[in-house]
Each structure stands twice: as C-alpha cells, then as structure tokens.
Protein backbone atom coordinates (compact mmCIF):
# COMPACT_ATOMS: atom_id res chain seq x y z
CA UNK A 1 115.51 128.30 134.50
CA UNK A 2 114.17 124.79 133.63
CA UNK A 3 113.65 122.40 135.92
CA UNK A 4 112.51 118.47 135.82
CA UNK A 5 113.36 116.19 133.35
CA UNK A 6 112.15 116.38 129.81
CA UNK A 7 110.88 114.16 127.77
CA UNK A 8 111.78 114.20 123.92
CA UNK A 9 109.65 112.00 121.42
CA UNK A 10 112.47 111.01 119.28
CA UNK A 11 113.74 108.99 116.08
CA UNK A 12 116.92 107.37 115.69
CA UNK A 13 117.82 109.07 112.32
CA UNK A 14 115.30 112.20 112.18
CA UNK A 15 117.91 114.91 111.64
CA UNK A 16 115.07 117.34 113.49
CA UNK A 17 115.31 115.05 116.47
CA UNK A 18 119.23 114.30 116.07
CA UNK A 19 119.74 118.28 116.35
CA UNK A 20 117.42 118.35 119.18
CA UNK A 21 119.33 115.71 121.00
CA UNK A 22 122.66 117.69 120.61
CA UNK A 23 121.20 120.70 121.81
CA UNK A 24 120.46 118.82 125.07
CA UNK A 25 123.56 117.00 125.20
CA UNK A 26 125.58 120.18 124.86
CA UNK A 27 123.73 121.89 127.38
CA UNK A 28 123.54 119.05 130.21
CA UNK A 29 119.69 118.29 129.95
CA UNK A 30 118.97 115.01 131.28
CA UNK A 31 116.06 113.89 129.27
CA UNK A 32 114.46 110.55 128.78
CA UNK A 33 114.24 109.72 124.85
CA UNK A 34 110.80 107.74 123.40
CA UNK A 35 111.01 106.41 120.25
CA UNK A 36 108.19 107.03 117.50
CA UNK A 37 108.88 104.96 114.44
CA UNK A 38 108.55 107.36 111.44
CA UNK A 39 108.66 103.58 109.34
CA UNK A 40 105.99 102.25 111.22
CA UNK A 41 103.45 105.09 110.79
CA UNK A 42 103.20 105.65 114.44
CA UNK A 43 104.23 109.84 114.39
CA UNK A 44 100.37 109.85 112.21
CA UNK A 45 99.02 107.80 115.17
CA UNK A 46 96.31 109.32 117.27
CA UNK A 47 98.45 108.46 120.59
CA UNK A 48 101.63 111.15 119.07
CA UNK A 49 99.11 113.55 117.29
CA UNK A 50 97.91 113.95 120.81
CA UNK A 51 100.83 115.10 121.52
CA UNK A 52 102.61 117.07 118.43
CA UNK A 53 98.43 117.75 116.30
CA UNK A 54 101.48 118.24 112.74
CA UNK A 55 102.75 114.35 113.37
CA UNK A 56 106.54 115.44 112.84
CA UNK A 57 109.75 114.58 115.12
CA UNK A 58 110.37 115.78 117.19
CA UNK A 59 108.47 116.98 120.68
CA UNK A 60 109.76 117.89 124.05
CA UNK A 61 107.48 117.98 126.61
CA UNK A 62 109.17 119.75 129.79
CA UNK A 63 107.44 121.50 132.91
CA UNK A 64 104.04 120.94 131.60
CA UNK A 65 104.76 122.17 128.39
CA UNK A 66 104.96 120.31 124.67
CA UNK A 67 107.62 122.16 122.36
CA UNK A 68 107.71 121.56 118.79
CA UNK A 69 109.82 122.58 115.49
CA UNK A 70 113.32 122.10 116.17
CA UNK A 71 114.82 125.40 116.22
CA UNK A 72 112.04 126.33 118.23
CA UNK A 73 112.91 123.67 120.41
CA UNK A 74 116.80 124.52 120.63
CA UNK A 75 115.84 128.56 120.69
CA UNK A 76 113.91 127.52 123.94
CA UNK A 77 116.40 125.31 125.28
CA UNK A 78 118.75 128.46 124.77
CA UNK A 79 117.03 131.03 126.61
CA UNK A 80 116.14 128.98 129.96
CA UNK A 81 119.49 127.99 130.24
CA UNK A 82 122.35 130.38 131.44
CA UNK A 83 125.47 130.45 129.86
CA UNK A 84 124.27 128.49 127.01
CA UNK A 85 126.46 129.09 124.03
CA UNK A 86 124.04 128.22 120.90
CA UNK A 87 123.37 131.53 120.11
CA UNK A 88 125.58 134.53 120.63
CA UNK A 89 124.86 137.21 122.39
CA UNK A 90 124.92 140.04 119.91
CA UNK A 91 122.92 140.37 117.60
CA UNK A 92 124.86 140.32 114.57
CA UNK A 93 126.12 136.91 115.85
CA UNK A 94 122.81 135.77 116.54
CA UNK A 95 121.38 136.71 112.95
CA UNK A 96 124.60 134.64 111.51
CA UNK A 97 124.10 131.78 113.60
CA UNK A 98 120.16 131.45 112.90
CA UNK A 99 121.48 132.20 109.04
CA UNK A 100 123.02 128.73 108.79
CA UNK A 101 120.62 126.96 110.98
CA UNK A 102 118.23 128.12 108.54
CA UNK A 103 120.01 127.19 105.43
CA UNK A 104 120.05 123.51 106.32
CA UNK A 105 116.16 123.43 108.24
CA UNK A 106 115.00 125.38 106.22
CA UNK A 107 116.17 124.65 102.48
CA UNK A 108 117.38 121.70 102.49
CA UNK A 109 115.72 119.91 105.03
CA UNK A 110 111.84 119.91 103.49
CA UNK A 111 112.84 119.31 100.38
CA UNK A 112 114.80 116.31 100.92
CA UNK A 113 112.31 115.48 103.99
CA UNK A 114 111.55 111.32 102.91
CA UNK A 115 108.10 112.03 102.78
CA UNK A 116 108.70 114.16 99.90
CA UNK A 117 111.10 112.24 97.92
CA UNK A 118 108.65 109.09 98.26
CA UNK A 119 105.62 111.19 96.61
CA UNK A 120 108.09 112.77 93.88
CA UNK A 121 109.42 108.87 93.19
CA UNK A 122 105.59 107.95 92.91
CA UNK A 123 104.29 111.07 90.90
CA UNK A 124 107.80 110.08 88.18
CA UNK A 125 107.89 106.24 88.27
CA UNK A 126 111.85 106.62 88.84
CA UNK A 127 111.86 104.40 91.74
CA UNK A 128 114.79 103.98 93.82
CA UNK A 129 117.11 105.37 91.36
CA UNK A 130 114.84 108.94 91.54
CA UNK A 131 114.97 109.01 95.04
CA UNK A 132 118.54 108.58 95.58
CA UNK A 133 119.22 110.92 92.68
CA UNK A 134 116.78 113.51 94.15
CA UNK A 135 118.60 113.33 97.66
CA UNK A 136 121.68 113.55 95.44
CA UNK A 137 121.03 116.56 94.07
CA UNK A 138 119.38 119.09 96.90
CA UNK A 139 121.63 117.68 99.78
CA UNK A 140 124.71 118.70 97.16
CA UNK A 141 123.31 122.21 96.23
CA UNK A 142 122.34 122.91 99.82
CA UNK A 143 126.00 122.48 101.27
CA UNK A 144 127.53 124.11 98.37
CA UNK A 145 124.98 126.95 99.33
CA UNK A 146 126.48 126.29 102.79
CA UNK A 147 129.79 126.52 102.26
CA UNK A 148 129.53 129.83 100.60
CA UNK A 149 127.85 131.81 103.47
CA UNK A 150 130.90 130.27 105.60
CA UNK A 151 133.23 132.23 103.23
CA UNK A 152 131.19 135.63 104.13
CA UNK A 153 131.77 135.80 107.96
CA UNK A 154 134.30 134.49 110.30
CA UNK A 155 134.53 131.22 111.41
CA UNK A 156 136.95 129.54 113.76
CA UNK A 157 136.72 125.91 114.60
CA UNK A 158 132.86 125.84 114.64
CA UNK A 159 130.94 127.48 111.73
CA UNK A 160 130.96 130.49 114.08
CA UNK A 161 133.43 130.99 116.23
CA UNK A 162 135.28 128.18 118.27
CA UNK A 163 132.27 127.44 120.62
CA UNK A 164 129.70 124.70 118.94
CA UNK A 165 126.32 126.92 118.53
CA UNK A 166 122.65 125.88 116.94
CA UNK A 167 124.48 125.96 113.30
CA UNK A 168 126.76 123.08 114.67
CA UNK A 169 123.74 121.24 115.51
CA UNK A 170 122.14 121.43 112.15
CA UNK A 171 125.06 120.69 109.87
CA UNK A 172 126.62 117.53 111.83
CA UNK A 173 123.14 115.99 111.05
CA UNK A 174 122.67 116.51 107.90
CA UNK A 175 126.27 115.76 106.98
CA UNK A 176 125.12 112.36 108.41
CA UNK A 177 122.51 112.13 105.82
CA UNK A 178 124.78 113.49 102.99
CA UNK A 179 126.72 110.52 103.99
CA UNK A 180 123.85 108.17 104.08
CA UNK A 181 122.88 109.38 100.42
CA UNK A 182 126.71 108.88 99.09
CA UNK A 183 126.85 113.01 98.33
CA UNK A 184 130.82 113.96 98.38
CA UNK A 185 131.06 117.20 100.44
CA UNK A 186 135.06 116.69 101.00
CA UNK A 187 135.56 120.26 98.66
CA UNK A 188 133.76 121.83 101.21
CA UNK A 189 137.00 123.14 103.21
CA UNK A 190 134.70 125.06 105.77
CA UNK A 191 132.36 122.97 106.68
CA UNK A 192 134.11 120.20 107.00
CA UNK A 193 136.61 121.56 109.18
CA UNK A 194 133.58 122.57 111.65
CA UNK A 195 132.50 118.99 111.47
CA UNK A 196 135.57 117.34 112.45
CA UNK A 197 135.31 120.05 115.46
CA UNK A 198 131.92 119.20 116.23
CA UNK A 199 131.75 115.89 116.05
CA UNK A 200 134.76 115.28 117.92
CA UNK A 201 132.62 116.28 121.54
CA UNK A 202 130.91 114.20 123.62
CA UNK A 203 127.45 116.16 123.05
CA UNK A 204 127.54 114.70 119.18
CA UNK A 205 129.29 111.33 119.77
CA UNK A 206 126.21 110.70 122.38
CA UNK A 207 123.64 112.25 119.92
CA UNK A 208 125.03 110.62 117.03
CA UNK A 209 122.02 107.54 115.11
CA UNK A 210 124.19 104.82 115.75
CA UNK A 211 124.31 105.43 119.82
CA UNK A 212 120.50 106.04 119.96
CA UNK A 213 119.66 102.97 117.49
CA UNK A 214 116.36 101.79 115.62
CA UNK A 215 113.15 101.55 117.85
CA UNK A 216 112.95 97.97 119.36
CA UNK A 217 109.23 96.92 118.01
C-alpha cells in the first residue's frame, strides 16, 4: 500500500499529466501538484531533468520514488491501491482496457505531441494553418480508430464496463484536445457516450485544465 503524499510535476493542459491527475482523483490520492511550464522551457531545465533525465510531463515522486510515463504511472497507482478499479481483474479485461489506453498514448498522442507539430510546421513552411490542419487530421483518424475497437467488445457506460478504468482516463483528455483543435467527434456514438459518463464525476471535473489553470510565472 502507498503511503505519504505524492508529489506530481504537472501541466495545466498536458493530456499525460491530465490522465495522471484523474487517476489520483479517482483513487483518493492526496497529492500536491507543481507546475512545470512546457511554454516556458522549464520541463528541458536542469532543475526537472533532475528529476524526470527525458524532460516530459509528467513525474510523481511518492515514498522516495520518481515515476514516469503515464500509464506507467496509473499502472503503479493501480497495483498499490486495493480495490482500485482502472484495470480489471481478468485478464481479458485487462488486455482490453490497456488496448484503448494504448490507442490514444500511444498513436495518437506522439504524433500530435506539440513538439512535433511545431518541427513538421517548420520543416513545411505551413505555419499555423499546418499545424492546426495536422492536429486536424491524426486527432480525427485516431478516434475514428477509437470508436471502432469500442464496437468489438462490450461497453456499458464507460468504454469498459460501467466503472471509469485507465481507458476513461485517456480518452476524456484527449477529447479535451480534440475540442481545443475544433475536430467534430459527435458521430462517435461510443465514445461519446463514455465521455458524458466520465466526465460527469468528481475525479474529472477536479482534473479537468480549467480547475488546475496556467502556471502563475
């Protein structure tokens, strides 16, 4: 079992960091939330690479220990704490739920990471216009990619089952930036409907951008 409070180096729209704070939320971890201004340069600081040696959001320190990657982060989270409900406890369920999680983390996450649109609007010349069309176009193909590995399993009110789990805390956030980048996922039946379910708990209300706000610098 954990014990002591944790410490999570954070940033106010970082979908990494906004799963992250879900996770806790959901499962009652009092944490205290720093802020590391990805617009400011300060995750490529010495101070954070101390800290996290890749320079990426987020970190949780807890008990001694720094945790990185996200799903790492939310895997861990899961296993020290009983009765957690992020991951199922079969197998099968388990392998679904890290499925989606890995969908969004995994494909369309790095691709439409800013870093990466920024050097593929320098490398083209297309400006603004490229990077919004770029965001446009991955964040779109990854939930349509989404929404059809919801039609292969059941459901429920979550995308698996009617208990929010890890996949609930990847897709809220990066609906949030599908939103951001004006990408229409309203055909999206599935999804959605896990979503409204998801979003409508305290865990996600408290985790959501607006609540945590920009870093104060």
């Amino acid at each position: 079992m954990m014990s002591g409070l944790s410490v999570l180096f954070d940033y106010w729209r970082s979908s990494a960091s906004y799963r992250v704070r879900i996770a806790l939320n959901l499962l009652g971890r009092d944490y205290e939330a720093r802020q590391v201004n990805l617009l400011t340069g300060a995750h490529r600081a010495p101070k954070y690479r101390a800290i996290n040696p890749q320079g990426i959001l987020p970190a949780l320190v807890i008990d001694g220990r720094t945790l990185t990657q996200s799903l790492a982060i939310i895997e861990y989270l899961h296993t020290t704490t009983e009765g957690s409900p992020l991951l199922p406890v079969d197998p099968v369920g388990q392998h679904r739920v890290r499925q989606l999680s890995y969908a969004i983390a995994m494909e369309i996450h790095p691709i439409c990471n800013l870093g990466v649109a920024a050097h593929v609007t320098t490398l083209t010349g297309s400006g603004d216009a490229g990077k919004t069309a770029w965001m446009q176009h991955f964040i779109a193909k990854g939930l349509a990619d989404f929404e059809a590995l919801l039609t292969q399993g059941e459901t429920g009110s979550f995308c698996v089952g009617d208990a929010p789990t890890m996949a609930d805390c990847c897709l809220v956030p990066q609906l949030y930036n599908a939103d951001r980048w004006g990408v229409d996922y309203s055909g999206h039946p599935r999804l959605s409907r896990a979503a409204e379910s998801a979003r409508a708990l305290p865990a996600f209300i408290a985790a959501h951008p607006d609540r945590v706000g920009p870093p104060r610098e």
